[in-house]
Protein backbone atom coordinates (compact mmCIF):
# COMPACT_ATOMS: atom_id res chain seq x y z
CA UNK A 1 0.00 0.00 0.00
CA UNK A 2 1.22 3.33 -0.67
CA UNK A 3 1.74 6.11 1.71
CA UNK A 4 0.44 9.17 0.65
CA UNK A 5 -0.24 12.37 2.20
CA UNK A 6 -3.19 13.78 0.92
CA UNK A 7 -2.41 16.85 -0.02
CA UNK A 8 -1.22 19.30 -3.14
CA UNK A 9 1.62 18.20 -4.65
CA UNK A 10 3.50 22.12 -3.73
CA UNK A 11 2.43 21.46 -0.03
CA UNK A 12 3.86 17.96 0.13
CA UNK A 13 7.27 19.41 -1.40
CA UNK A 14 6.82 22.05 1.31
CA UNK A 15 6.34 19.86 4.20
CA UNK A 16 8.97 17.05 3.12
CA UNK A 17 11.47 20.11 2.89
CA UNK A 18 10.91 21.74 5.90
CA UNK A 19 10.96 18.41 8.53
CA UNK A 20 14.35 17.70 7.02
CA UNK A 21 15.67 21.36 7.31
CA UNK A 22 14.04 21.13 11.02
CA UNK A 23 16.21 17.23 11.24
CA UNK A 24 19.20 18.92 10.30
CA UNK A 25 19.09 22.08 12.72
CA UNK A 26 17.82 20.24 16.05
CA UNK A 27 18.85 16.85 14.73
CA UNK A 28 15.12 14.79 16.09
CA UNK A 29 12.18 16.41 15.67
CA UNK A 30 8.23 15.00 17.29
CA UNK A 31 5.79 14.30 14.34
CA UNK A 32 2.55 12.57 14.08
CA UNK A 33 3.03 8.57 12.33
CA UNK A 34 1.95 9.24 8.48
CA UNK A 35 3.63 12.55 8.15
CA UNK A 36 7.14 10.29 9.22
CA UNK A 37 6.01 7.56 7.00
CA UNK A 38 6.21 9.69 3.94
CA UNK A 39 9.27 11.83 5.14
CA UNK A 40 11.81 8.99 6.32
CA UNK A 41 12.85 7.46 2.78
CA UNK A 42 13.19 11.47 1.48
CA UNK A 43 15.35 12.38 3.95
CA UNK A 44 17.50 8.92 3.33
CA UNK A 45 17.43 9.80 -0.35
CA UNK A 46 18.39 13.70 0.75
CA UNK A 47 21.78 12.43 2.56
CA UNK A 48 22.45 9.63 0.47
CA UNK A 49 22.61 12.41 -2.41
CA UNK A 50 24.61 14.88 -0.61
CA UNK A 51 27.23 12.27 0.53
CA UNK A 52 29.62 13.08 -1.92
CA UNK A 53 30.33 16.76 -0.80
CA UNK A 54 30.75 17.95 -3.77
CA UNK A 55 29.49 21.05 -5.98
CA UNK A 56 26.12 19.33 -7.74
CA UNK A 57 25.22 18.02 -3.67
CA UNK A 58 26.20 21.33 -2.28
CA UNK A 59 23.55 22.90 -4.94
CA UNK A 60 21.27 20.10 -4.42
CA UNK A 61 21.45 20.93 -0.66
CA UNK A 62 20.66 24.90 -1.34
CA UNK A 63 17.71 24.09 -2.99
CA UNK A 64 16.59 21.52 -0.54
CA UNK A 65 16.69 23.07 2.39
CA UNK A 66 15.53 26.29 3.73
CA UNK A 67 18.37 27.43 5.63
CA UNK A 68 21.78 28.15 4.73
CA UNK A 69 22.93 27.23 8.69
CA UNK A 70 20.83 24.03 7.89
CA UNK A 71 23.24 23.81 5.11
CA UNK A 72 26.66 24.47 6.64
CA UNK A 73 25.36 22.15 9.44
CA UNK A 74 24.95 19.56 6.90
CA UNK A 75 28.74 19.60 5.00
CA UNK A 76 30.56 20.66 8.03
CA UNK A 77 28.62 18.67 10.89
CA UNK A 78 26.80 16.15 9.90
CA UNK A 79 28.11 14.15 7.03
CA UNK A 80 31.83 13.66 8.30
CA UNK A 81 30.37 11.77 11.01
CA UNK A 82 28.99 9.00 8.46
CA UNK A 83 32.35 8.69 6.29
CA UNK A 84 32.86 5.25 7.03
CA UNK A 85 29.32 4.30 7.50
CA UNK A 86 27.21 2.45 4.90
CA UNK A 87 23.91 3.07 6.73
CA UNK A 88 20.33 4.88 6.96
CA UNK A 89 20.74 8.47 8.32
CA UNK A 90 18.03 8.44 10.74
CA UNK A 91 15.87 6.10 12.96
CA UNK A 92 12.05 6.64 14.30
CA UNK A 93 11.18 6.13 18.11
CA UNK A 94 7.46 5.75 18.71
CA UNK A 95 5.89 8.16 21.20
CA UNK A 96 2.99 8.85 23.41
CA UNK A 97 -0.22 9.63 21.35
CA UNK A 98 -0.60 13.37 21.50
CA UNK A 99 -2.72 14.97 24.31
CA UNK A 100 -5.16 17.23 22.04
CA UNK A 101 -6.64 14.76 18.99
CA UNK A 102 -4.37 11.06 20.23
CA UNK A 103 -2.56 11.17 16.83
CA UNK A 104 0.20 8.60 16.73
CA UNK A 105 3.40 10.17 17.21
CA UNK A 106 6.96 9.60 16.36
CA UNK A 107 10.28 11.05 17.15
CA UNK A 108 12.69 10.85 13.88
CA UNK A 109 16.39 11.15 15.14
CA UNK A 110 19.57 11.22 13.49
CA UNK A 111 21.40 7.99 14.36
CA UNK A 112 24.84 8.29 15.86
CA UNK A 113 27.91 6.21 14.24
CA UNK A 114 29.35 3.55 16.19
CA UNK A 115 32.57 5.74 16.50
CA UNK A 116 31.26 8.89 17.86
CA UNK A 117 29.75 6.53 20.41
CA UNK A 118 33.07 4.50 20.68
CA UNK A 119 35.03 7.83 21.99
CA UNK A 120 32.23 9.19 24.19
CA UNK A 121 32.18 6.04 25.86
CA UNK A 122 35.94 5.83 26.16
CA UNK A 123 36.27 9.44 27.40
CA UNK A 124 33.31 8.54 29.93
CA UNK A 125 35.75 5.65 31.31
CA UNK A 126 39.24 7.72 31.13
CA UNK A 127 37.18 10.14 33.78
CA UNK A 128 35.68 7.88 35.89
CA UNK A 129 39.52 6.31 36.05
CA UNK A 130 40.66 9.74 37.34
CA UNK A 131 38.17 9.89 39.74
CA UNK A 132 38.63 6.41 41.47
CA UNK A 133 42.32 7.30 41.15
CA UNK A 134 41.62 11.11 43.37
CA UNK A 135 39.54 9.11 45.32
CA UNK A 136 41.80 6.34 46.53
CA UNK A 137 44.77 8.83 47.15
């Protein structure tokens, strides 16, 4: 079954563009279940493109997304940290319904590389090292 929005085709485009410019500045954002559904494999599609760093994905990028720090965030931030990676860009967490109407919502999140969480781990043990060390002195 196909998702679809239903919805003009300019407001779609709209919508699609603005949840991934909102990904990239806060990286997770809360949205309700179909409006994730259709936004997840463009936003997959979005970094997959951009990958490459180069001058057609840094154009791409500008025309995709609404803000230029959304777009420095992107080349500067956000894609060294999935060099090495051969994955999806982002992951959805289910939520509590939402108080007002008890739409399904979901968080979308960018996912974090095995690396980054590799050296915060790491610098996590070197301090609690130097702490049992101050402490047994």
């Amino acid at each position: 079954m196909k998702r679809t929005i239903r919805a003009q085709a300019d407001f779609k485009n709209t919508l699609m563009r603005n949840q991934l410019t909102s990904l990239v500045l806060f990286e997770s954002i809360t949205t309700t279940k179909a409006k994730a559904k259709a936004v997840l494999p463009f936003i997959n599609s979005f970094f997959n493109k951009v990958r490459v760093a180069d001058l057609t994905a840094k154009r791409l990028a500008h025309q995709t997304l609404f803000d230029k720090n959304a777009v420095k965030k992107t080349f500067e931030e956000i894609l060294p940290r999935y060099k090495k990676e051969e994955t999806t860009f982002v992951r959805p967490f289910r939520m509590m319904p939402r108080k007002g109407d008890a739409a399904e919502m979901v968080m979308i999140s960018l996912i974090r590389p095995l690396e980054v969480r590799a050296e915060k781990v790491t610098a996590t043990k070197a301090k609690t090292a130097k702490v049992a060390t101050k402490e047994a002195k």
